[in-house]
Protein backbone atom coordinates (compact mmCIF):
# COMPACT_ATOMS: atom_id res chain seq x y z
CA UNK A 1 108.67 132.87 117.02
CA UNK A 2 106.58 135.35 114.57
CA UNK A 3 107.43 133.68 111.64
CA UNK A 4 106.98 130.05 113.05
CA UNK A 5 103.14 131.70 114.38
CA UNK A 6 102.99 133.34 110.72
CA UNK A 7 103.69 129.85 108.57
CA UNK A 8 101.56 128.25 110.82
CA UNK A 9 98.54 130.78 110.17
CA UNK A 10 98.02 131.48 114.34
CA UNK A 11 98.28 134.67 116.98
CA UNK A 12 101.91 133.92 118.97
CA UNK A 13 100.62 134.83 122.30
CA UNK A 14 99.12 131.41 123.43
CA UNK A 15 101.43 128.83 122.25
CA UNK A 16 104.85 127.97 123.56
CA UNK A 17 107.60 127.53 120.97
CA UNK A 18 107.33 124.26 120.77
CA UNK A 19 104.15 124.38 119.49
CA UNK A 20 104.73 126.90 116.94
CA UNK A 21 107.35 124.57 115.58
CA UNK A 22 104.84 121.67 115.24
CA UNK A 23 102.34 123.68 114.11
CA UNK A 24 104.33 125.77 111.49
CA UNK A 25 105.98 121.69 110.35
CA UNK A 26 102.60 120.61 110.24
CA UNK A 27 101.29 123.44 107.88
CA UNK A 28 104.83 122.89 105.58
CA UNK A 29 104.12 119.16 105.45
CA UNK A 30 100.81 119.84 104.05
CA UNK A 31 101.16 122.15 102.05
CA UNK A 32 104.22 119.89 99.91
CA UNK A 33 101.32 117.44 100.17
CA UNK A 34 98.99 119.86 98.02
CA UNK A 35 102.24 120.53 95.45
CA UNK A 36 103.20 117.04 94.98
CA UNK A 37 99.56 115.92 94.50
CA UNK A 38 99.02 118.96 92.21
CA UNK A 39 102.28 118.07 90.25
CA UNK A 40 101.79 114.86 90.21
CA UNK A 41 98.40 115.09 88.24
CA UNK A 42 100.33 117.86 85.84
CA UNK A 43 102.82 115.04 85.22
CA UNK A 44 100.23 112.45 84.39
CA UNK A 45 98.16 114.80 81.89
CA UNK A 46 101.84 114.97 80.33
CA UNK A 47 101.73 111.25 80.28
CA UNK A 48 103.83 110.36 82.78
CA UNK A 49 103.03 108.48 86.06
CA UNK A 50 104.53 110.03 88.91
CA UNK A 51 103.37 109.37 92.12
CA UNK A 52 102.89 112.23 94.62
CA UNK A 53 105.10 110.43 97.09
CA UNK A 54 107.70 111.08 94.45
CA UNK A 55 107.74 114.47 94.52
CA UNK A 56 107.62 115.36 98.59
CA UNK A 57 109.90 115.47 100.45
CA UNK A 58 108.16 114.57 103.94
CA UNK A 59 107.20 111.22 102.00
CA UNK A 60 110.29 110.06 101.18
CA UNK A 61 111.76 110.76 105.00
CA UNK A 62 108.62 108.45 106.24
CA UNK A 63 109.53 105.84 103.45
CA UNK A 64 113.39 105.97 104.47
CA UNK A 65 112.53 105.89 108.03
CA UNK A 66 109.85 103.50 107.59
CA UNK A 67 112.82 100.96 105.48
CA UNK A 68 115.39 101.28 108.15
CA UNK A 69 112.69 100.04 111.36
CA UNK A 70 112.02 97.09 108.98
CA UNK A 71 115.22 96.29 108.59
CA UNK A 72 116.19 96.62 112.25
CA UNK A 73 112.84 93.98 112.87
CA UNK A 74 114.11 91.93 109.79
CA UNK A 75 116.97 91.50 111.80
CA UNK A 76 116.19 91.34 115.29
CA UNK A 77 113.41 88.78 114.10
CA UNK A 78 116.07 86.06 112.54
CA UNK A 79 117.73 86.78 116.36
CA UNK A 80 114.69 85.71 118.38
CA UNK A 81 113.25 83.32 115.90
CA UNK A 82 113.75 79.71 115.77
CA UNK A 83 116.63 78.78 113.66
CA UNK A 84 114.88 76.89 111.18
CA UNK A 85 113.64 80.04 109.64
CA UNK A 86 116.19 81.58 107.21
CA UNK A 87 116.82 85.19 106.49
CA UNK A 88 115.24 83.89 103.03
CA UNK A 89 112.00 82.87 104.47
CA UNK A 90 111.82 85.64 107.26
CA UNK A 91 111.83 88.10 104.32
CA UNK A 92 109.37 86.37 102.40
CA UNK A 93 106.91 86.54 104.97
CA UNK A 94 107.25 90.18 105.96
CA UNK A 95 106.99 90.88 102.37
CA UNK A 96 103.57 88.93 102.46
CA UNK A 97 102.91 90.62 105.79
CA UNK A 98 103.72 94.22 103.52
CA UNK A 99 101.39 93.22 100.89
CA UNK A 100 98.15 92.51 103.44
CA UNK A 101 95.63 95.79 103.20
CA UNK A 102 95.49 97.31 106.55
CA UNK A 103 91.73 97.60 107.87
């Protein structure tokens, strides 16, 4: 409990456990965020381009995690779509759907 309230940077006393944990996973996430932008702009005055998302951890969970619910929608979609789409098209419009900026 101490040591979640102590990576987290807050007294103990008025949080529960639970929210030590988020807090103290929270303050961890960010602070690979700060490395892996710092090393990242090492590596390109070194001359190589590596993207921060490389280098953290937490980024490449969210991109895994983020891969396998498009793949379970890739293929519930071809299940409740009309039949005349194939897998073939259905992929090449979620990768058009991918490549949209978000507003």
């Amino acid at each position: 409990m101490f040591a979640l309230a102590g990576l987290a940077g807050v007294e103990p006393w008025s949080y529960t456990l639970r929210e030590l944990d988020w807090m103290a996973s929270a303050a961890d996430e960010a602070e690979w965020s700060r490395a892996a932008e710092l090393g990242a702009m090492v590596a390109g005055l070194a001359g190589a381009a590596i993207s921060p998302d490389d280098l953290n951890p937490y980024a490449r969970a969210r991109r895994q995690a983020e891969r396998a619910a498009a793949r379970k929608l890739l293929a519930h979609a071809a299940e409740v779509l009309p039949e005349t789409l194939s897998a073939a098209e259905i992929e090449r419009r979620w990768q058009r759907f991918q490549s949209v900026p978000s507003t």
